[in-house]
N, C-alpha and C. Protein backbone atom coordinates (compact mmCIF):
# COMPACT_ATOMS: atom_id res chain seq x y z
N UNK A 1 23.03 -12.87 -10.27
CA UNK A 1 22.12 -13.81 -9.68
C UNK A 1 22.44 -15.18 -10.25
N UNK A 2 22.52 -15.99 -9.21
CA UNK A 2 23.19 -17.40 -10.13
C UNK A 2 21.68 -18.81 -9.65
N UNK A 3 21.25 -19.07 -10.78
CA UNK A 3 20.20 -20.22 -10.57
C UNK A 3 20.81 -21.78 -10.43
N UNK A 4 20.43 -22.62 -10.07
CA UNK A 4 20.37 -23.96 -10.00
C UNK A 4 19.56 -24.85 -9.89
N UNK A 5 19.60 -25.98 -10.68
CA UNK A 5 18.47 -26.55 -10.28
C UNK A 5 19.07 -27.97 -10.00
N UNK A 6 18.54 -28.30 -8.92
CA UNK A 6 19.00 -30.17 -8.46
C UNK A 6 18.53 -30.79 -8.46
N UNK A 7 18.33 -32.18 -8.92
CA UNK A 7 17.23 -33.16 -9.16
C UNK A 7 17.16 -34.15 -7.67
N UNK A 8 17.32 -33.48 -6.83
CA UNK A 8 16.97 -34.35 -5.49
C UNK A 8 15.67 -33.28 -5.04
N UNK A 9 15.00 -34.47 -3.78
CA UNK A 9 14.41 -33.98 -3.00
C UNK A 9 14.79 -33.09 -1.69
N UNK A 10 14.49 -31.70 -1.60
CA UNK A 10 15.03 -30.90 -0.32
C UNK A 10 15.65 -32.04 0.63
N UNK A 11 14.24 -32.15 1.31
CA UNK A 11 14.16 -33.29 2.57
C UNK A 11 15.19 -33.84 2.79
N UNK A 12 15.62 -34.75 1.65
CA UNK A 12 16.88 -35.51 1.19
C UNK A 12 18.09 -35.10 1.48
N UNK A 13 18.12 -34.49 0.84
CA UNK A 13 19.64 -32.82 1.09
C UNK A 13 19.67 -32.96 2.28
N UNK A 14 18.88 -32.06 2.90
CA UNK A 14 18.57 -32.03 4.04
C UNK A 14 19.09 -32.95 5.22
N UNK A 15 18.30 -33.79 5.55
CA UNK A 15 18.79 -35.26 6.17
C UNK A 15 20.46 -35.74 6.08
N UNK A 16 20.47 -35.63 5.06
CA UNK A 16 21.99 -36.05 4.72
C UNK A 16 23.20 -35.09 5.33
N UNK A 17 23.17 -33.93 5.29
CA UNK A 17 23.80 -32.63 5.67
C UNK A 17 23.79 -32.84 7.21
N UNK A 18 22.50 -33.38 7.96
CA UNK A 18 22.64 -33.06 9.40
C UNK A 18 23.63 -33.99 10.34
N UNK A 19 24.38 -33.20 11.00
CA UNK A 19 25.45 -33.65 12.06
C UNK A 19 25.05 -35.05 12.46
N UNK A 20 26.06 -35.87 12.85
CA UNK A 20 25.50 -36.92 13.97
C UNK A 20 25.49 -35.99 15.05
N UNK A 21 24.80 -37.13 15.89
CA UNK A 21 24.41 -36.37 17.32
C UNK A 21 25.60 -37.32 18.28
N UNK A 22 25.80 -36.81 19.10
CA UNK A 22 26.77 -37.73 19.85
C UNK A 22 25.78 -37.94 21.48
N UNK A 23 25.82 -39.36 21.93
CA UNK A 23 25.16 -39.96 22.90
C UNK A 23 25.57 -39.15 24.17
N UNK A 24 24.67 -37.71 24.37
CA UNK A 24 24.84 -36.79 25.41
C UNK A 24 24.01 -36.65 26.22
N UNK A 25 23.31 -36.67 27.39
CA UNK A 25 22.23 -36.38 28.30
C UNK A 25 21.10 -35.07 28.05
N UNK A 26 21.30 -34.55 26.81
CA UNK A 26 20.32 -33.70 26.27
C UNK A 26 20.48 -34.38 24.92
N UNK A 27 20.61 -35.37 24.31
CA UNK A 27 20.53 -35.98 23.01
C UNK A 27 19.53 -35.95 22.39
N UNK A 28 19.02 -35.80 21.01
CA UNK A 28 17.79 -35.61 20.66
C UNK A 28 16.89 -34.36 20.92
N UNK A 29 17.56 -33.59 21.81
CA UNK A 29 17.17 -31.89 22.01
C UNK A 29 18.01 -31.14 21.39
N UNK A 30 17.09 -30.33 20.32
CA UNK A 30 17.80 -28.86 19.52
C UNK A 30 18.20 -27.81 20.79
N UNK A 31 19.09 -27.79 20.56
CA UNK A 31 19.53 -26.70 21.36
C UNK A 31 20.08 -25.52 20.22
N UNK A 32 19.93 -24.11 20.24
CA UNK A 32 19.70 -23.34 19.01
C UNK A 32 20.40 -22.41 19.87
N UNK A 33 21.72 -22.31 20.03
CA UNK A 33 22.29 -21.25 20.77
C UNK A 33 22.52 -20.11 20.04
N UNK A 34 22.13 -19.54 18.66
CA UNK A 34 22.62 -18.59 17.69
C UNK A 34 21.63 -18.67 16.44
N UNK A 35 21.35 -17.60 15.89
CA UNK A 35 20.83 -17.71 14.67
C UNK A 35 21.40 -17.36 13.80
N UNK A 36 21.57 -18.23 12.92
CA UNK A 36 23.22 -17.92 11.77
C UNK A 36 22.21 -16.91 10.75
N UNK A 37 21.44 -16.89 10.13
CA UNK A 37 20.60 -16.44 9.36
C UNK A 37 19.88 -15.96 9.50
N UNK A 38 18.91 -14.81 8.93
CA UNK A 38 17.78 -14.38 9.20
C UNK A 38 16.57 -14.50 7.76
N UNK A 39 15.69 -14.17 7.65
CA UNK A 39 14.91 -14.93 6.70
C UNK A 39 13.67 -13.64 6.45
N UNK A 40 13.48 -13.14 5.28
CA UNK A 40 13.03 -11.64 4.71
C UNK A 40 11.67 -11.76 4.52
N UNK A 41 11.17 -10.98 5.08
CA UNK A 41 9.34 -11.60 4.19
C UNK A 41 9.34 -12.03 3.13
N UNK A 42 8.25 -12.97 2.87
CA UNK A 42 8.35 -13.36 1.86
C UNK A 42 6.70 -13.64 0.91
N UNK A 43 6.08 -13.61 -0.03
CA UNK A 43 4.86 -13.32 -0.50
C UNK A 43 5.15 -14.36 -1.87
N UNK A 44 3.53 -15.60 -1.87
CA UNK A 44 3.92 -16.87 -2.82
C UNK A 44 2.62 -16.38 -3.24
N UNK A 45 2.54 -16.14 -4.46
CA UNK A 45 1.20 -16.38 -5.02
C UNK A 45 1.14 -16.33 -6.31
N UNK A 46 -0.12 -17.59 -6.54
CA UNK A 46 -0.31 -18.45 -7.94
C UNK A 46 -1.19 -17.83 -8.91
N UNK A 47 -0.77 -18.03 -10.39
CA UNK A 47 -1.59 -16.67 -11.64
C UNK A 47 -1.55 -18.51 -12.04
N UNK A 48 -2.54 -18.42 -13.45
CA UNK A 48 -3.21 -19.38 -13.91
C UNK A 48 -1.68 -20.09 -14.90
N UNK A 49 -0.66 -19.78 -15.29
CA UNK A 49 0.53 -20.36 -15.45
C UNK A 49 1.94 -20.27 -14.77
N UNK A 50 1.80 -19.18 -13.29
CA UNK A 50 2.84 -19.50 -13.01
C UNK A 50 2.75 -19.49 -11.39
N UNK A 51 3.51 -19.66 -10.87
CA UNK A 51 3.76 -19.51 -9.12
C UNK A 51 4.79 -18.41 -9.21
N UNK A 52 4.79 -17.30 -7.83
CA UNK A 52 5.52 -16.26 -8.12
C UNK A 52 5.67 -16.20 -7.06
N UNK A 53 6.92 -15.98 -6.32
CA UNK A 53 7.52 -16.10 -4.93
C UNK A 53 8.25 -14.78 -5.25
N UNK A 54 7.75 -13.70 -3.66
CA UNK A 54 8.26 -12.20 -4.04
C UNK A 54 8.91 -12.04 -2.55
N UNK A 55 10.48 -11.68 -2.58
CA UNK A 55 10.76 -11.61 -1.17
C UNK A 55 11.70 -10.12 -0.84
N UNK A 56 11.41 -9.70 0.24
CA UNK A 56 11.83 -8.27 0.47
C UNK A 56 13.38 -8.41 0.92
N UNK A 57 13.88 -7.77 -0.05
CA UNK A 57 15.89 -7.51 0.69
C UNK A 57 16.19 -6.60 -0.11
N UNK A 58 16.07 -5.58 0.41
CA UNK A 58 16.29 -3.98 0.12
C UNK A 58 17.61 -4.01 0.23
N UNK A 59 18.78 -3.18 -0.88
CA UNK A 59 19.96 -2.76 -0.46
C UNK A 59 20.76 -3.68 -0.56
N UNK A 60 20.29 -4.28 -1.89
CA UNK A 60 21.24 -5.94 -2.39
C UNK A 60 21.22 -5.37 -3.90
N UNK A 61 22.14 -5.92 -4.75
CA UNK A 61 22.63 -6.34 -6.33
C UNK A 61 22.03 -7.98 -6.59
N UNK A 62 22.12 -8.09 -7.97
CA UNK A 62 21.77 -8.97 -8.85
C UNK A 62 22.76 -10.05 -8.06
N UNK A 63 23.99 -9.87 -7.87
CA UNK A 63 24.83 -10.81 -7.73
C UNK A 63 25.43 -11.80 -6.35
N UNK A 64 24.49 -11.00 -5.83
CA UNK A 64 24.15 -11.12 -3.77
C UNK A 64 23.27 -12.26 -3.54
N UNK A 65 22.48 -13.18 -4.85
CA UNK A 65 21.32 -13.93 -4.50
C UNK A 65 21.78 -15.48 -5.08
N UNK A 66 21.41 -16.07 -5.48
CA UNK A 66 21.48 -17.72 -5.39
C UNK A 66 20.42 -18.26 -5.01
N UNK A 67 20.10 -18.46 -6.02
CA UNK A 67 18.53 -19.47 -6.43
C UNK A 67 18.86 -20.84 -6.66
N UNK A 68 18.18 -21.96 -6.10
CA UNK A 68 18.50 -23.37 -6.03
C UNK A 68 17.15 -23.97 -6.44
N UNK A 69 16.70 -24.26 -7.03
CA UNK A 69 15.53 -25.27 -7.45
C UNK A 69 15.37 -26.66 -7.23
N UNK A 70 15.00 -27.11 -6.12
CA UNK A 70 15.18 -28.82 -5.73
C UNK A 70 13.76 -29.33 -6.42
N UNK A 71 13.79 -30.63 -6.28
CA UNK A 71 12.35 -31.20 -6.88
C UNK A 71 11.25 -30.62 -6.11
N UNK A 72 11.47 -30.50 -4.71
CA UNK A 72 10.26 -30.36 -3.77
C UNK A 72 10.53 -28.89 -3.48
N UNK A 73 11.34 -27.94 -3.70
CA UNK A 73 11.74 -26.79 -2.81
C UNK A 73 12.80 -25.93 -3.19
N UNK A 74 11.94 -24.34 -2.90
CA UNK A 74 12.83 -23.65 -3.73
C UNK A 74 13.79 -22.96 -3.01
N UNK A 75 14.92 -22.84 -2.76
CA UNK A 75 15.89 -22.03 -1.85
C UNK A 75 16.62 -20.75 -2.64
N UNK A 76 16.33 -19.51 -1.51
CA UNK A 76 17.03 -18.36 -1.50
C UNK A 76 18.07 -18.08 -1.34
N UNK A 77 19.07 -17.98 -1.30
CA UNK A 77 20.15 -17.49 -0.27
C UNK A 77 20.79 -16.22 -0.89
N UNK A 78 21.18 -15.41 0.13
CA UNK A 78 22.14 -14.33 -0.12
C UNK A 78 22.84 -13.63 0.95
N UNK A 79 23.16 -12.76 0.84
CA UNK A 79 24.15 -11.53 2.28
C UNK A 79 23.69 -10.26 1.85
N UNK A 80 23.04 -9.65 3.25
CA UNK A 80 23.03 -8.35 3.08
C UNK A 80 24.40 -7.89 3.99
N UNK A 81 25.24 -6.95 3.61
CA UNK A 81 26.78 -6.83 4.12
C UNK A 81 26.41 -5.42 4.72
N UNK A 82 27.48 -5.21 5.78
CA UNK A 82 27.44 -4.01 6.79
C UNK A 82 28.39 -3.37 6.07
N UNK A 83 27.68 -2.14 5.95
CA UNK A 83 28.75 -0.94 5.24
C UNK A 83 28.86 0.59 5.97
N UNK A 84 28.52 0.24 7.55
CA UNK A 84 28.73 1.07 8.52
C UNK A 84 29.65 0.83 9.38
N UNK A 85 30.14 1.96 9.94
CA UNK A 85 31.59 2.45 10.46
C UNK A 85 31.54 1.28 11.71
N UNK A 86 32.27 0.93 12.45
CA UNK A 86 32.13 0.07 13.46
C UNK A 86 32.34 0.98 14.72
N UNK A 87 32.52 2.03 14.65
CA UNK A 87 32.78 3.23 15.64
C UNK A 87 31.39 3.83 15.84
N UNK A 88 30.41 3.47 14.77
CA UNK A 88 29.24 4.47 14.93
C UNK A 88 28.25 3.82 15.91
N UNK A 89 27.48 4.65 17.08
CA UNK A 89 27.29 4.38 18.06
C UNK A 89 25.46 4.32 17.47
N UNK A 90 24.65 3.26 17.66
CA UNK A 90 23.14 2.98 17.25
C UNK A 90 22.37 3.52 18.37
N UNK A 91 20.87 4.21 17.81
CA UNK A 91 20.19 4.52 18.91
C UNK A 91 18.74 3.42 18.73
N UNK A 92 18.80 2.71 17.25
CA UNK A 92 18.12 1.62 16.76
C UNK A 92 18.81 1.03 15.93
N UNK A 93 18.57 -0.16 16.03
CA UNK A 93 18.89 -1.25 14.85
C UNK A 93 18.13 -2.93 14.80
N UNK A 94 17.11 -2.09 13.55
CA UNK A 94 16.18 -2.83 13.05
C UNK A 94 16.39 -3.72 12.23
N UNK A 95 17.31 -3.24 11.13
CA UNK A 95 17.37 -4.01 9.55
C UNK A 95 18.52 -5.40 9.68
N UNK A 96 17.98 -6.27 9.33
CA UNK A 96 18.66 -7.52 9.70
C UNK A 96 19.88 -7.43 8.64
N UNK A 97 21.02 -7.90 9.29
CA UNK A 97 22.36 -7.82 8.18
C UNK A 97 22.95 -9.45 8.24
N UNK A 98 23.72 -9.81 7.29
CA UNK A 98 24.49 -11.28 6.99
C UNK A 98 23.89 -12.02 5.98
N UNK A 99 24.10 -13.02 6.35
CA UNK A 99 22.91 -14.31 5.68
C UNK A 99 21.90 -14.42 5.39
N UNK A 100 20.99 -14.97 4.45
CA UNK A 100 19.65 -14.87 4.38
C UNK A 100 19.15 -16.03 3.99
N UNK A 101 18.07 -16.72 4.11
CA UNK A 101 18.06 -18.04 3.36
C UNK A 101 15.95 -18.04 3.84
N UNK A 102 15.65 -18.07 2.57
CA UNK A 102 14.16 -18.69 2.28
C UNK A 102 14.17 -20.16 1.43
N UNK A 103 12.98 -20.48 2.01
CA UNK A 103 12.75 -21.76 2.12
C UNK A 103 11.57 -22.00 1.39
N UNK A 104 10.88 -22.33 0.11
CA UNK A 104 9.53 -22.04 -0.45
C UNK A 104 9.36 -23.58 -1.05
N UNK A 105 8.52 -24.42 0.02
CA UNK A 105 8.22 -25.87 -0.47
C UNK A 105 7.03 -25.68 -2.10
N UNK A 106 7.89 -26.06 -3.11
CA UNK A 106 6.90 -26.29 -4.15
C UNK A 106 6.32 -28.17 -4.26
N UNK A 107 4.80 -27.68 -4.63
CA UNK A 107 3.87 -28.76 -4.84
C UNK A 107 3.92 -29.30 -6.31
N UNK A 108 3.84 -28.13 -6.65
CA UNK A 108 3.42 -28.15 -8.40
C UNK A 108 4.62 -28.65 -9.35
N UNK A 109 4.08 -29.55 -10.63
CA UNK A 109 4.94 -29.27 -11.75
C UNK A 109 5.76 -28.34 -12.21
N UNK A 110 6.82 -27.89 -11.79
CA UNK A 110 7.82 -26.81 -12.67
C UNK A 110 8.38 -27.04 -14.12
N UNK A 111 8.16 -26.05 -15.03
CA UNK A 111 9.06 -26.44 -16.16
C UNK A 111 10.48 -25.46 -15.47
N UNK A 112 11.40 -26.58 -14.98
CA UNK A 112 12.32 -25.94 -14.72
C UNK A 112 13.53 -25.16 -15.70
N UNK A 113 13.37 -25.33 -17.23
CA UNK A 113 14.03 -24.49 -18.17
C UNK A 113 13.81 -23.13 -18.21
N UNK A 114 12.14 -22.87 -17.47
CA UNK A 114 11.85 -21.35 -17.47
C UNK A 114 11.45 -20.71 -16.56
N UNK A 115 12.49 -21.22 -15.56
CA UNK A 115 12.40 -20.50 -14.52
C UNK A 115 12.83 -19.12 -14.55
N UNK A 116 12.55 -17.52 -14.19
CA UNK A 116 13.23 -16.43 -14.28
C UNK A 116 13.13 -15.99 -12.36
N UNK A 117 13.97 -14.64 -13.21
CA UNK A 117 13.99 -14.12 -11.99
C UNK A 117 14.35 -12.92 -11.91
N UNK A 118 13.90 -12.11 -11.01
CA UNK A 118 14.40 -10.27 -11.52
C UNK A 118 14.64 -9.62 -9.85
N UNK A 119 15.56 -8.72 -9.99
CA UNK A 119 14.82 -7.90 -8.41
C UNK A 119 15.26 -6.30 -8.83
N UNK A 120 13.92 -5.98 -8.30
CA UNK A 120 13.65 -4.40 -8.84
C UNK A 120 12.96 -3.78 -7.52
N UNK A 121 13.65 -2.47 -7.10
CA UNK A 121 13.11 -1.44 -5.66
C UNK A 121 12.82 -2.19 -4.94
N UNK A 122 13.83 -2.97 -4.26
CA UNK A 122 14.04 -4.03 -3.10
C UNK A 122 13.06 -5.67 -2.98
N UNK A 123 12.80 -5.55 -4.03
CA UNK A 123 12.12 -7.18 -4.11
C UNK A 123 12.75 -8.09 -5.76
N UNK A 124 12.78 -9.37 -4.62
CA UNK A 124 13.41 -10.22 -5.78
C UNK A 124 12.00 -10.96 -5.96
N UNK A 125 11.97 -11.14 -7.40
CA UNK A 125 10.42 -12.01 -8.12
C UNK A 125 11.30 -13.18 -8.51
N UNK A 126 11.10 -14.40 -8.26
CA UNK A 126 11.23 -15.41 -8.67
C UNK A 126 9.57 -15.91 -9.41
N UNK A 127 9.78 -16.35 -10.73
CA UNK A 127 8.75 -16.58 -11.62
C UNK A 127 8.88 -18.56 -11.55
N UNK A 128 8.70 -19.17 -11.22
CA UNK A 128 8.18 -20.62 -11.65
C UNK A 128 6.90 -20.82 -12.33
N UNK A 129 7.49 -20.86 -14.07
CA UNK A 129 6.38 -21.62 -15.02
C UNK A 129 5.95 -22.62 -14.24
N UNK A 130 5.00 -22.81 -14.44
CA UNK A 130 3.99 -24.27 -14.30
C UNK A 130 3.96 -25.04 -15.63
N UNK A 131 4.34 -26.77 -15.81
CA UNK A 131 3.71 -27.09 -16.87
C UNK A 131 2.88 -27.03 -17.48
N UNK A 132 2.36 -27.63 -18.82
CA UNK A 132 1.63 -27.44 -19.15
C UNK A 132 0.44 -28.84 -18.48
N UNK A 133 0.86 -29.88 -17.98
CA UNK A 133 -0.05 -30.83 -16.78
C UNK A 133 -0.16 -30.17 -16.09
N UNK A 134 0.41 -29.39 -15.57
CA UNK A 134 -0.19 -28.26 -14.14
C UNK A 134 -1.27 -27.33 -13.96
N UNK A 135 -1.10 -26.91 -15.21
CA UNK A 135 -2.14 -25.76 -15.87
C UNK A 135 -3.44 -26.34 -15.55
């Protein structure tokens, strides 16, 4: 599991990363032909020192995840990988496979030195201390 933390604002990132648009007769319309990613439940809730963001991805390792800590926002990312035959013929297929990416806008003071993080019987716990101004 590899953490980071960046001293910008998401938003920021964000903005900066996005394409120009080129002066087309649907300009200024998202057009979303594909969904590169899919995005896991996810469960945020606050104990009297910390914020605890709990998200479901069953059938992953420690080393599948990437934690990013921005000033405003906390990002997930990982791959759940296909390890079925490409010959095998589905009569369902439910469980989302590839990319993954959560998105968890933080409000609060983080002491970002103690941030942890664990994932145990398909949930990853991300722990964000709260300062001690937060408290």
């Amino acid at each position: 599991m590899r953490y980071r933390w960046i001293r910008y604002r998401y938003a920021e990132v964000v903005q900066d990363a996005a394409p120009l648009r080129l002066e087309e007769p649907w300009a200024g319309r998202r057009v979303k032909l594909a969904r590169p990613q899919w995005r896991p439940p996810v469960d945020l809730y606050e104990t009297e020192s910390s914020l605890i963001v709990k998200v479901e991805v069953a059938g992953l390792r420690e080393e599948d995840f990437e934690i990013t800590l921005y000033d405003d926002t906390l990002v997930i990312e990982g791959m759940r990988s296909w390890h079925l035959s490409d010959a095998a013929r589905f009569h369902a297929l439910e469980i989302h496979y590839g990319p993954f990416r959560v998105e968890v806008p933080v409000a609060l003071e983080i002491d970002r030195e103690r941030v942890s993080a664990r994932y145990e019987l398909g949930f990853l716990y991300v722990t964000l201390v709260k300062t001690e101004v937060t408290r």
